[in-house]
C-alpha atoms as a PDB file:
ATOM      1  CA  UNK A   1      45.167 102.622-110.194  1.00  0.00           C
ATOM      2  CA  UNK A   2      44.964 106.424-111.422  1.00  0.00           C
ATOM      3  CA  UNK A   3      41.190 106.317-109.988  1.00  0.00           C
ATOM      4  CA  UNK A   4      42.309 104.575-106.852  1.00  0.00           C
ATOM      5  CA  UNK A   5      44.812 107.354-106.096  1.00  0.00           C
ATOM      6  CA  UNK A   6      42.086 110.262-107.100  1.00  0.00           C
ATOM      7  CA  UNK A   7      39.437 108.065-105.108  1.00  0.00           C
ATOM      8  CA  UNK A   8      41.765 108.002-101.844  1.00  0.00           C
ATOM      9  CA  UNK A   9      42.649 112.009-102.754  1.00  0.00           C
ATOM     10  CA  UNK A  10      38.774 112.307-102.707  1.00  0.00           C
ATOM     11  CA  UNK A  11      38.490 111.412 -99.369  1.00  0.00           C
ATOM     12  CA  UNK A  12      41.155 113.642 -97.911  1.00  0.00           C
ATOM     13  CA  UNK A  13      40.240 116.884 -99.755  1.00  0.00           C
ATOM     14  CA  UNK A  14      36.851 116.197-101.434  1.00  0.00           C
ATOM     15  CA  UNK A  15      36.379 119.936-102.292  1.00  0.00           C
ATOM     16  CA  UNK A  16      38.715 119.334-104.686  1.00  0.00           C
ATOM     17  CA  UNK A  17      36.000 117.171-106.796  1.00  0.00           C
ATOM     18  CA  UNK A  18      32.580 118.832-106.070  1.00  0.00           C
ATOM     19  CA  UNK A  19      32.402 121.242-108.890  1.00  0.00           C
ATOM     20  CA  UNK A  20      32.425 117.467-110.900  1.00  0.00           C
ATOM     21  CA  UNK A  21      28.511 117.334-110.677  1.00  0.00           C
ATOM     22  CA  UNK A  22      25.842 115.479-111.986  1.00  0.00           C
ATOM     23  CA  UNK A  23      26.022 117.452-115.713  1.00  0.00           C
ATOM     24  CA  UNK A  24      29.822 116.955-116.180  1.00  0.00           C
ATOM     25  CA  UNK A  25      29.685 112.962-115.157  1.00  0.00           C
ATOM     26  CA  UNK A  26      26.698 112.405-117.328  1.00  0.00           C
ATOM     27  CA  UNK A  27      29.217 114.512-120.354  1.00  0.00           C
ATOM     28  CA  UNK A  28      31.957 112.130-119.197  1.00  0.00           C
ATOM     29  CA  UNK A  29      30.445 108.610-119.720  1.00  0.00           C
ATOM     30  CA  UNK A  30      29.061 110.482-123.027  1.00  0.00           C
ATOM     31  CA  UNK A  31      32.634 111.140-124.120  1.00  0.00           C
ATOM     32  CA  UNK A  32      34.186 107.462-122.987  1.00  0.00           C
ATOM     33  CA  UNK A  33      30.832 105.687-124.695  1.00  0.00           C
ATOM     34  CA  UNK A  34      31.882 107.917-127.786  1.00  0.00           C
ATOM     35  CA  UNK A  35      35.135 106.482-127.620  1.00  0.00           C
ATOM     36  CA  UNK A  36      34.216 102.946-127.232  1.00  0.00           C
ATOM     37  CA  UNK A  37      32.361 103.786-131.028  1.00  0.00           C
ATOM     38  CA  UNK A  38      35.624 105.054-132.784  1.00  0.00           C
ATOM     39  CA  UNK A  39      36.621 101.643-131.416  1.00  0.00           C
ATOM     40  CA  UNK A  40      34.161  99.525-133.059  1.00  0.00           C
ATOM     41  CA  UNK A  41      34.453  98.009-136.905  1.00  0.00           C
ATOM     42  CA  UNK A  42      32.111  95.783-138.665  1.00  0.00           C
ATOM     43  CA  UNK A  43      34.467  92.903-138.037  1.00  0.00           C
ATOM     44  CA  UNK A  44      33.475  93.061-134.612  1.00  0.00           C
ATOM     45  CA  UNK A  45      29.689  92.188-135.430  1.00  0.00           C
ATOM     46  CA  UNK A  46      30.856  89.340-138.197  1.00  0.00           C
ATOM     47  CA  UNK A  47      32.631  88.118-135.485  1.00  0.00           C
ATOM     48  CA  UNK A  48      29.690  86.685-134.275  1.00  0.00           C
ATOM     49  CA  UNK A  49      28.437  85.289-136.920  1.00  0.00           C
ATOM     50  CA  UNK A  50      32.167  82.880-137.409  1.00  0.00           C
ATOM     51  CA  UNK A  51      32.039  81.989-133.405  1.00  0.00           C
ATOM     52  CA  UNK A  52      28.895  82.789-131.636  1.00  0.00           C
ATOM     53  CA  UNK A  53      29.397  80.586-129.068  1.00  0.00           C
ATOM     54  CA  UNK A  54      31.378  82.498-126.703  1.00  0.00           C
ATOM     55  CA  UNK A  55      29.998  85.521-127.299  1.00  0.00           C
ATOM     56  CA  UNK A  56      26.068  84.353-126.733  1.00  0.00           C
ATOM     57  CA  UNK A  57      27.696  82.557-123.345  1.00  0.00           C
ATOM     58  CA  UNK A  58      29.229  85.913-122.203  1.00  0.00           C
ATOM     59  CA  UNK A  59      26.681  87.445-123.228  1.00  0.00           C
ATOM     60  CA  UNK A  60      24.440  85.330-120.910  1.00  0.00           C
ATOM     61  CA  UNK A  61      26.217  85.423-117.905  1.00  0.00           C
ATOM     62  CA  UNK A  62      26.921  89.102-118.326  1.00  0.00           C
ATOM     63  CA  UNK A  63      23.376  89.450-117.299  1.00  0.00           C
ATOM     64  CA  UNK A  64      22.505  86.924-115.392  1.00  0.00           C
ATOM     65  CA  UNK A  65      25.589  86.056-112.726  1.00  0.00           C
ATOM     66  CA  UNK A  66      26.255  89.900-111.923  1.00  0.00           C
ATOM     67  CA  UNK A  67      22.190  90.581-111.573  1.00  0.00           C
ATOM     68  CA  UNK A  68      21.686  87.950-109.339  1.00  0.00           C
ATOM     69  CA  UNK A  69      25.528  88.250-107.451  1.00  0.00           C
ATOM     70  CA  UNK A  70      24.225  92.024-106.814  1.00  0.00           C
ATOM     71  CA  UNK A  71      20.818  91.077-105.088  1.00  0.00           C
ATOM     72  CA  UNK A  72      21.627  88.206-103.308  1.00  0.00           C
ATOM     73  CA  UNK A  73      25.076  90.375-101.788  1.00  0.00           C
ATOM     74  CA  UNK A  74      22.820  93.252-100.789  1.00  0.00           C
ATOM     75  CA  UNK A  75      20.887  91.006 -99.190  1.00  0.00           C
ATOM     76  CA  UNK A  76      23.745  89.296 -97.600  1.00  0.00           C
ATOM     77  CA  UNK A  77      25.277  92.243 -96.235  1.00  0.00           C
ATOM     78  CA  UNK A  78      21.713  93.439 -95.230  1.00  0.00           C
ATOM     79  CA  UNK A  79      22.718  97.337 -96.908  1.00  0.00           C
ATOM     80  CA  UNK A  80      20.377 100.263 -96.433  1.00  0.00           C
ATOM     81  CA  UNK A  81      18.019 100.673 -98.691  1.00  0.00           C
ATOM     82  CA  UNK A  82      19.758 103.127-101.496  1.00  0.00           C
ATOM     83  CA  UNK A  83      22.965 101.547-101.180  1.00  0.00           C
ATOM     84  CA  UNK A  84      21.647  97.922-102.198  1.00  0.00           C
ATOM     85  CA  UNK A  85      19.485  99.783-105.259  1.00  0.00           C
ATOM     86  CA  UNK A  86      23.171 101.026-106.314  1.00  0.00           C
ATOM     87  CA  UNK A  87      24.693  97.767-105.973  1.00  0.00           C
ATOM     88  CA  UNK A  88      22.188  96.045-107.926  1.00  0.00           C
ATOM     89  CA  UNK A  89      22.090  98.843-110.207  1.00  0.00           C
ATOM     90  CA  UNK A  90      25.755  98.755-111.490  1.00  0.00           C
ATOM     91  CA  UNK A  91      25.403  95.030-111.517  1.00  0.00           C
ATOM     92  CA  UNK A  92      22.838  95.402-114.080  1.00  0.00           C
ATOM     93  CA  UNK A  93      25.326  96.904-115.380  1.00  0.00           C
ATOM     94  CA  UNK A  94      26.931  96.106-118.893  1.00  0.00           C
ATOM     95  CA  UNK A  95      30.578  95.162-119.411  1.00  0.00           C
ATOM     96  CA  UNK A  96      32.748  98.082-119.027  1.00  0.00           C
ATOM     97  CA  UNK A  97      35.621  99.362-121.617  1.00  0.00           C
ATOM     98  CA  UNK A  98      38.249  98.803-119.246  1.00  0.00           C
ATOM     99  CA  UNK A  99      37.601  95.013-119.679  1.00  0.00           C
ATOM    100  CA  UNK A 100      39.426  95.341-123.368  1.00  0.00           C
ATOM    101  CA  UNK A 101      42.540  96.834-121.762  1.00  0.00           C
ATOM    102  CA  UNK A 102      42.495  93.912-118.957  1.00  0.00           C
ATOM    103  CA  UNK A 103      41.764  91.096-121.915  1.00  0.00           C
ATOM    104  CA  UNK A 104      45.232  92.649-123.225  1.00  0.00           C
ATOM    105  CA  UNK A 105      47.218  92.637-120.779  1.00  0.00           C
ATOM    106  CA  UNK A 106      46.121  88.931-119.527  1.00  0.00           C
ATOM    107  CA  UNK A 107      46.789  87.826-122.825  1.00  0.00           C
ATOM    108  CA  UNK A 108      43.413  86.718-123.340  1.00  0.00           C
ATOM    109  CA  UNK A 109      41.434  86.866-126.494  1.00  0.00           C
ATOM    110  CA  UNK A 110      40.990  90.662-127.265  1.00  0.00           C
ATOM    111  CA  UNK A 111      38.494  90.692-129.883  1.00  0.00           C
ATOM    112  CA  UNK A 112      36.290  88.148-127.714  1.00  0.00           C
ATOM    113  CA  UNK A 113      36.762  90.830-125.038  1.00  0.00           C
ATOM    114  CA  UNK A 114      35.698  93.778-127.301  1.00  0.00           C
ATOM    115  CA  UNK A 115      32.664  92.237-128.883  1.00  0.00           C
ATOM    116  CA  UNK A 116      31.118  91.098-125.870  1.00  0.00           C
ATOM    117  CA  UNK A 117      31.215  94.786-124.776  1.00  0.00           C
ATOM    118  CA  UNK A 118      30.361  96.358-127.464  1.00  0.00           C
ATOM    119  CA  UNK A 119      26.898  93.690-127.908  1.00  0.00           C
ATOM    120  CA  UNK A 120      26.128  93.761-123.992  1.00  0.00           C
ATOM    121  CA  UNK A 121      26.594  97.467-124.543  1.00  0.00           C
ATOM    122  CA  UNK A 122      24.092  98.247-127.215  1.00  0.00           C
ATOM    123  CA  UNK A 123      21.668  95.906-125.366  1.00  0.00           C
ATOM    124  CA  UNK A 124      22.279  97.433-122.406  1.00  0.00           C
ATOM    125  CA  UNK A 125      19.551 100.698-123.468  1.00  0.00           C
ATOM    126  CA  UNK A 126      17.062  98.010-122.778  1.00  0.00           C
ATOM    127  CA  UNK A 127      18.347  95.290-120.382  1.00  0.00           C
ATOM    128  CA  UNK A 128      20.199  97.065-117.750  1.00  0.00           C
ATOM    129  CA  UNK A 129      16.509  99.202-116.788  1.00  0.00           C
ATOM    130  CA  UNK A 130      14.370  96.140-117.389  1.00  0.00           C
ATOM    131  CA  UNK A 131      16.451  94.169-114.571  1.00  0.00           C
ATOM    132  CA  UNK A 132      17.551  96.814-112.426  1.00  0.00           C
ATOM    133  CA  UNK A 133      13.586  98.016-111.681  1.00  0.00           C
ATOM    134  CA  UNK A 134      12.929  94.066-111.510  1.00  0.00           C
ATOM    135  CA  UNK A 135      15.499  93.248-108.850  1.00  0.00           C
ATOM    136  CA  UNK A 136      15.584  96.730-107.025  1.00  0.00           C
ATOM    137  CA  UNK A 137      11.857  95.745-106.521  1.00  0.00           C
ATOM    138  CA  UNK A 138      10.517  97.766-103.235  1.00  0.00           C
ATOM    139  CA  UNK A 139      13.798  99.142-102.240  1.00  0.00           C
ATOM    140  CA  UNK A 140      13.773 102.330-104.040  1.00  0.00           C
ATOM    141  CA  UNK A 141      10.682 103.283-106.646  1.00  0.00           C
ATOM    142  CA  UNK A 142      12.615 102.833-110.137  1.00  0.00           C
ATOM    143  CA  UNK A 143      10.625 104.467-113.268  1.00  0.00           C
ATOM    144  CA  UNK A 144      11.793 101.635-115.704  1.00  0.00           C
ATOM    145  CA  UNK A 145      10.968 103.551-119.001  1.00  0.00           C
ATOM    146  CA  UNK A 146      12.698 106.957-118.021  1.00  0.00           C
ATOM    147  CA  UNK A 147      15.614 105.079-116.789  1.00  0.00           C
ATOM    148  CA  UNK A 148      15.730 102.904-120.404  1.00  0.00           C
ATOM    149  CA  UNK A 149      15.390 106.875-122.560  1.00  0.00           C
ATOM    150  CA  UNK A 150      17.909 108.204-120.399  1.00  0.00           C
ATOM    151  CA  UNK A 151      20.373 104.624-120.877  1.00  0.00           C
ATOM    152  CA  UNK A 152      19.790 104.730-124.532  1.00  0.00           C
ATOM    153  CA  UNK A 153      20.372 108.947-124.609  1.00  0.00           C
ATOM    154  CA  UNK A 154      23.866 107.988-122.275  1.00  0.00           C
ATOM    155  CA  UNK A 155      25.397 104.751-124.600  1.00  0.00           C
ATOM    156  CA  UNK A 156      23.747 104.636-127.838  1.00  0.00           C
ATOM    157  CA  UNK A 157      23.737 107.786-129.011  1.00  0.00           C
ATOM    158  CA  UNK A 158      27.529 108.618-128.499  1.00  0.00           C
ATOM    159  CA  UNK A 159      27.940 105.440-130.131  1.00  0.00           C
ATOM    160  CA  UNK A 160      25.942 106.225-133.113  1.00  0.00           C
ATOM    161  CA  UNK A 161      27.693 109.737-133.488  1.00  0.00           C
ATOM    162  CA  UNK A 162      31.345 107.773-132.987  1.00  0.00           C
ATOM    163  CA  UNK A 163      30.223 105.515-135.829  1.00  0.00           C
ATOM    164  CA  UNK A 164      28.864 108.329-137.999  1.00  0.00           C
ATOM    165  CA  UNK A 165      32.038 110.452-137.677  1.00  0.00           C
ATOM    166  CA  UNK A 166      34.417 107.324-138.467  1.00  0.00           C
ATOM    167  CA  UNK A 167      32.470 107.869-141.923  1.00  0.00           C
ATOM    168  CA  UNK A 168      32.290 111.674-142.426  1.00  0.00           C
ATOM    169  CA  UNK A 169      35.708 112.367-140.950  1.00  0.00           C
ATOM    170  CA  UNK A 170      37.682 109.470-140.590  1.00  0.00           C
ATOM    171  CA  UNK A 171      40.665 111.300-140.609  1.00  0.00           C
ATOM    172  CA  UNK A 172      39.578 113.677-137.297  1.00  0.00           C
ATOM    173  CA  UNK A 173      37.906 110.062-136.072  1.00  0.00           C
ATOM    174  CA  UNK A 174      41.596 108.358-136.266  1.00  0.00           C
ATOM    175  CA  UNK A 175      43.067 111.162-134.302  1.00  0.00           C
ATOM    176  CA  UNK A 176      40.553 111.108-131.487  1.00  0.00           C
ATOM    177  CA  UNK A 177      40.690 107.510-131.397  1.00  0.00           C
ATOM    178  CA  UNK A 178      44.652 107.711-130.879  1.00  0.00           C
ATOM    179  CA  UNK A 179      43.509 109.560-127.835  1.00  0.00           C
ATOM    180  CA  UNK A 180      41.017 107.156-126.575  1.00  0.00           C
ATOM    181  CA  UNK A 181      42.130 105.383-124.007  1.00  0.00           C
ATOM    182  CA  UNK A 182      43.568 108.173-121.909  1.00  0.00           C
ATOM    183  CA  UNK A 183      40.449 110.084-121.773  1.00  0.00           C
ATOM    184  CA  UNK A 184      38.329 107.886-121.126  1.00  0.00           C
ATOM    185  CA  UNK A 185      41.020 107.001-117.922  1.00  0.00           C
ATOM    186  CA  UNK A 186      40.680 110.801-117.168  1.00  0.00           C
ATOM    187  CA  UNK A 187      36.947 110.247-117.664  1.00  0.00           C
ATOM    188  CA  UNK A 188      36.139 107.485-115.428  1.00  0.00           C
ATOM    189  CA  UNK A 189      39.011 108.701-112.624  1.00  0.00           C
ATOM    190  CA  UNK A 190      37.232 112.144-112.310  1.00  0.00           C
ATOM    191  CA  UNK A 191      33.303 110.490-112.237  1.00  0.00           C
ATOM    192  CA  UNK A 192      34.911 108.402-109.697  1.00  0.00           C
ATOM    193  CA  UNK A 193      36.213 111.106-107.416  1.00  0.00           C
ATOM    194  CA  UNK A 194      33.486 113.666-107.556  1.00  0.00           C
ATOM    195  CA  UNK A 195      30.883 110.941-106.434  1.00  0.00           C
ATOM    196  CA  UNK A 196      33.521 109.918-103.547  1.00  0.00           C
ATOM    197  CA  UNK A 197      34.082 113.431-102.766  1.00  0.00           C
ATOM    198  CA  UNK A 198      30.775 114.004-102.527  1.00  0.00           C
ATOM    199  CA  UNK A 199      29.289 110.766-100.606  1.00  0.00           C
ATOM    200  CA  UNK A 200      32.883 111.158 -98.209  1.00  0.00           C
ATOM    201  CA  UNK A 201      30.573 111.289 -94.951  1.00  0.00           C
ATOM    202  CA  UNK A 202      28.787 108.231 -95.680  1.00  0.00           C
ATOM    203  CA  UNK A 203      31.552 106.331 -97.062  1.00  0.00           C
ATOM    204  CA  UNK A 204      33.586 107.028 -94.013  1.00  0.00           C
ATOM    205  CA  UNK A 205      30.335 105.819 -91.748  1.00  0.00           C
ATOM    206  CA  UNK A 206      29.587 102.687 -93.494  1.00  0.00           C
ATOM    207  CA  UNK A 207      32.520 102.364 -95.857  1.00  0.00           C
ATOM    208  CA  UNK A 208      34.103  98.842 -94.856  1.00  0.00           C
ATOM    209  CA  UNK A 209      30.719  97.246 -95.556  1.00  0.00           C
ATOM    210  CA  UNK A 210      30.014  99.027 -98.250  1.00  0.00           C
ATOM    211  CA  UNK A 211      33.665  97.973 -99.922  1.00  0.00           C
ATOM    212  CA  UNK A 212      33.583  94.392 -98.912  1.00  0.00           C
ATOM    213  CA  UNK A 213      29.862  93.955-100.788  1.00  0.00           C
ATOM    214  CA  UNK A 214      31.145  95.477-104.049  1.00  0.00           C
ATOM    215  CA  UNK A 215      34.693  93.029-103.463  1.00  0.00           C
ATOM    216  CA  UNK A 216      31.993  90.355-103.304  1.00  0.00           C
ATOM    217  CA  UNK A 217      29.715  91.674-106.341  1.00  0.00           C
ATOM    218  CA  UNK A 218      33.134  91.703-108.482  1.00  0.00           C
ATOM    219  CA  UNK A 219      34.924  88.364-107.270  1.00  0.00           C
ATOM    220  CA  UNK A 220      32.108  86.688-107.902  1.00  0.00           C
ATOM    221  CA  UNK A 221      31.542  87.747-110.931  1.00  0.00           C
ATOM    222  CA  UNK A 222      35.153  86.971-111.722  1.00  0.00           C
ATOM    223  CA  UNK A 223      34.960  83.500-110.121  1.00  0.00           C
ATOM    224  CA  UNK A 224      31.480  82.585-112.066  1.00  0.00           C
ATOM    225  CA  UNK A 225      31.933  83.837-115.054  1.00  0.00           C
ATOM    226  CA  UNK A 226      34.989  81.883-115.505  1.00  0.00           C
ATOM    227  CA  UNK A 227      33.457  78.825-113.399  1.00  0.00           C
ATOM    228  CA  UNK A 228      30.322  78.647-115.905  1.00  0.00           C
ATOM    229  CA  UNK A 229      31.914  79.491-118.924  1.00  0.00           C
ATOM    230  CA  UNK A 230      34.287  76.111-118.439  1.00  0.00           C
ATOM    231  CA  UNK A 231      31.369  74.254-117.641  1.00  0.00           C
ATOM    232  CA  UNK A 232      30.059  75.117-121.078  1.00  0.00           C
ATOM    233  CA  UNK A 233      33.085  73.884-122.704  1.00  0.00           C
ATOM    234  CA  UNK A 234      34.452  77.080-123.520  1.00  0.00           C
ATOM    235  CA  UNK A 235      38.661  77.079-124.449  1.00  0.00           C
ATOM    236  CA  UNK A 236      40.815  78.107-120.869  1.00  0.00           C
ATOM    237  CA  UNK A 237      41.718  81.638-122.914  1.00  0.00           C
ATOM    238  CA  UNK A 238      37.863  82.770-123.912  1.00  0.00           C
ATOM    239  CA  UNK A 239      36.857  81.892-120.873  1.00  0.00           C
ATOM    240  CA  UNK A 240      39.469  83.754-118.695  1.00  0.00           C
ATOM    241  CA  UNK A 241      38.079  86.681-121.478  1.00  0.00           C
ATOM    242  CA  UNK A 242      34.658  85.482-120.484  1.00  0.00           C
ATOM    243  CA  UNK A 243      35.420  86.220-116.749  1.00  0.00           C
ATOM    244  CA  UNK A 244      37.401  89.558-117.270  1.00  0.00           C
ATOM    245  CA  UNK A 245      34.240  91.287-119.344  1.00  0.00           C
ATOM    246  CA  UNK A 246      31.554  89.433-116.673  1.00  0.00           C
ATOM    247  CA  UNK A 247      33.599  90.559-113.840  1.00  0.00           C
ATOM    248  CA  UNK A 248      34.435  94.811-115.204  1.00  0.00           C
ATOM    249  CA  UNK A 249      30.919  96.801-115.407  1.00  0.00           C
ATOM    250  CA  UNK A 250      30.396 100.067-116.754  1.00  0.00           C
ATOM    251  CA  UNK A 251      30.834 101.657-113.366  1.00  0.00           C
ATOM    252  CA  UNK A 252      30.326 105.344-114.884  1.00  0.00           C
ATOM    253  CA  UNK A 253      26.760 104.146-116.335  1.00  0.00           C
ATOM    254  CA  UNK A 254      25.733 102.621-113.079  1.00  0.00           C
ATOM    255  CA  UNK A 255      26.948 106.484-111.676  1.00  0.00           C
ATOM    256  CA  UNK A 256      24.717 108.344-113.979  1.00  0.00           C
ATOM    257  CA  UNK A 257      21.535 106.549-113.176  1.00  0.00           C
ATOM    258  CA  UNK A 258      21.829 105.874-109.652  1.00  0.00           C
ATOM    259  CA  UNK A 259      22.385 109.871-109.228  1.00  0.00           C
ATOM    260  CA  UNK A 260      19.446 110.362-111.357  1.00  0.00           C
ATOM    261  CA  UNK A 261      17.293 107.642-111.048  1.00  0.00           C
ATOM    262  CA  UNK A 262      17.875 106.206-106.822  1.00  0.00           C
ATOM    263  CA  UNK A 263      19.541 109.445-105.066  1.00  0.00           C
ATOM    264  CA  UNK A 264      22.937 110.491-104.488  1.00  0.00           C
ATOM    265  CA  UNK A 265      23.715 107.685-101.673  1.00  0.00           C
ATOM    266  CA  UNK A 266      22.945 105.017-104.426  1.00  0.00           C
ATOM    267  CA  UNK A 267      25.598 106.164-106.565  1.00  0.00           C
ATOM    268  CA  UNK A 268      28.282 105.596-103.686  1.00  0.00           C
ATOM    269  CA  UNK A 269      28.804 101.639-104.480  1.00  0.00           C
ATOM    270  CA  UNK A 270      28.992 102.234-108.583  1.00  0.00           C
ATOM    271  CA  UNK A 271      31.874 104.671-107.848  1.00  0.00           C
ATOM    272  CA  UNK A 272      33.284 102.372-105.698  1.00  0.00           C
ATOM    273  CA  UNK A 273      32.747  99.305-108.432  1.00  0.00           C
ATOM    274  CA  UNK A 274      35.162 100.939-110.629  1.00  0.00           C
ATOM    275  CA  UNK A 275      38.065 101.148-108.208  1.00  0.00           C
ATOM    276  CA  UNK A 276      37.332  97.749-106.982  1.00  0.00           C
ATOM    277  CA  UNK A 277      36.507  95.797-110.629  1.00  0.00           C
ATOM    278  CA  UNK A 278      39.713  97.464-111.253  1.00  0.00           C
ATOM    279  CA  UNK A 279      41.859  95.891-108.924  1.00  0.00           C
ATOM    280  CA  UNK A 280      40.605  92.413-109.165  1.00  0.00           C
ATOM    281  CA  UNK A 281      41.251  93.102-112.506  1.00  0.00           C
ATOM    282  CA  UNK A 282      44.824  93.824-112.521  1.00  0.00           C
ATOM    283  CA  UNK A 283      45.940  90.930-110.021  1.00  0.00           C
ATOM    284  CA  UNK A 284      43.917  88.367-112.964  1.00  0.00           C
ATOM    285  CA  UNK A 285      45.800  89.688-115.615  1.00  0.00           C
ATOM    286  CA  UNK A 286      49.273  89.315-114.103  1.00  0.00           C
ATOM    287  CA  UNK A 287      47.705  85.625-113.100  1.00  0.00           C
ATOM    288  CA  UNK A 288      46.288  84.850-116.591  1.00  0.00           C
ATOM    289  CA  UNK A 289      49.347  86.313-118.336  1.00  0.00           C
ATOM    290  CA  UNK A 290      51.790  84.112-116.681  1.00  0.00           C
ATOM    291  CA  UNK A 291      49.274  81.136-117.499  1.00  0.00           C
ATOM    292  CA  UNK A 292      48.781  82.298-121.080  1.00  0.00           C
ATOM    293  CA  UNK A 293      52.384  82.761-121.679  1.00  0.00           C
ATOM    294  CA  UNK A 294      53.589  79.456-119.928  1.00  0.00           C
ATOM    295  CA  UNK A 295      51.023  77.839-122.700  1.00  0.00           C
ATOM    296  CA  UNK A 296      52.366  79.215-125.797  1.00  0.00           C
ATOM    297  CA  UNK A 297      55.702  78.741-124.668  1.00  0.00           C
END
């Protein structure tokens, strides 16, 4: 809600948020990936190996239902040509941290929730390029191999450093990591206004359709992951996890390389992903919760 507010403050005064440019938001998903390493342990990985099950699913349908939900709602909606790249783009997206936070309050299964993003993460270097050039097609030219160094240079090597410094400094490492989650809030909120601010004209010309595709990118994702994850016999609790981390992308990724990679108008629907992934997120949680809780009781 923090980013909704700043997103909304965006579009009133968006001078406010223009000195938040390209080098600052590419710093900023640097600093919340490095934070998603201090989260990490090796329990997360041997997870895995106890209960891959839900995990490979999630994984699966992390990139496959929000791929094809963002081509076939671009195509839907008929969007110009750099706003559909974007769309696709952040659904080619890996899951975002905010899922975690979601999985908690929901009740859900937390560590499903933080493996899944941490593996669809890691592959993302590799996956999130590969699909995005594949599916963008003719829209917009994507250069696939600059767009995988600069996705690896963005995720994996915060990650690596966060890892590395839980080792050399663990005590520094424990402090940041108290820290965390409210910067990487501050994080995402300010990438999210400075590409409103920026994009206000054509938000304000387009904006409705523009909002109700990424409402449809996200509920669907929502709605399938949990749908398919059910259908492959996963328990009512990993799958509502299932459809949290399917449904929540890394918004601030899909930022970076649509305003590197597609143009500045392509970054438009990634900002407003996070706002939106967000929301749907917080009414599921209060839903799931009440489930959750009405179980154990």
């Amino acid at each position: 809600m923090i980013a909704g507010a700043a997103s909304a403050l965006a579009l009133w005064r968006p001078e406010l948020f223009t000195w938040f440019g390209p080098f600052y938001i590419k710093i900023a998903l640097a600093m919340i990936m490095f934070f998603t390493g201090l989260s990490l342990t090796l329990d997360d990985f041997k997870r895995v190996g106890k209960s891959p099950g839900p995990v490979i699913a999630g994984f699966a349908l992390q990139y496959t239902v929000m791929p094809a939900m963002g081509y076939f709602t671009a195509e839907l909606f008929a969007l110009p040509r750099e706003i559909a790249a974007g769309l696709i783009l952040v659904a080619c997206c890996p899951g975002g941290t905010a899922s975690n936070v979601i999985a908690f309050l929901a009740k859900a299964d937390v560590p499903l929730s933080v493996t899944m993003t941490a593996f669809s993460t890691i592959a993302a270097a590799i996956v999130t390029p590969a699909l995005s050039a594949w599916l963008i097609g003719s829209r917009v030219p994507v250069d696939a191999i600059s767009m995988t160094r600069d996705t690896a240079m963005v995720i994996l090597l915060p990650i690596v450093m966060a890892l590395i410094a839980k080792k050399a400094i663990p005590a520094l490492a424990q402090k940041l990591e108290a820290s965390a989650n409210f910067l990487a809030v501050l994080s995402i909120t300010l990438i999210v206004a400075s590409i409103i601010g920026q994009s206000r004209e054509n938000i304000l010309k387009g904006g409705w359709l523009i909002v109700a595709a990424v409402f449809t990118l996200h509920a669907g994702g929502f709605f399938f992951g949990y749908t398919f994850a059910r259908a492959l016999k996963i328990n009512p609790v990993q799958a509502q996890t299932i459809s949290i981390e399917v449904g929540m992308q890394n918004s601030g990724l899909g930022v970076v390389l649509a305003t590197k990679h597609l143009g500045a108008l392509a970054a438009v629907p990634c900002a407003i992903s996070s706002l939106m992934h967000s929301i749907i997120g917080s009414i599921l949680a209060a839903l799931f919760s009440r489930i959750n809780a009405r179980r154990l009781g």
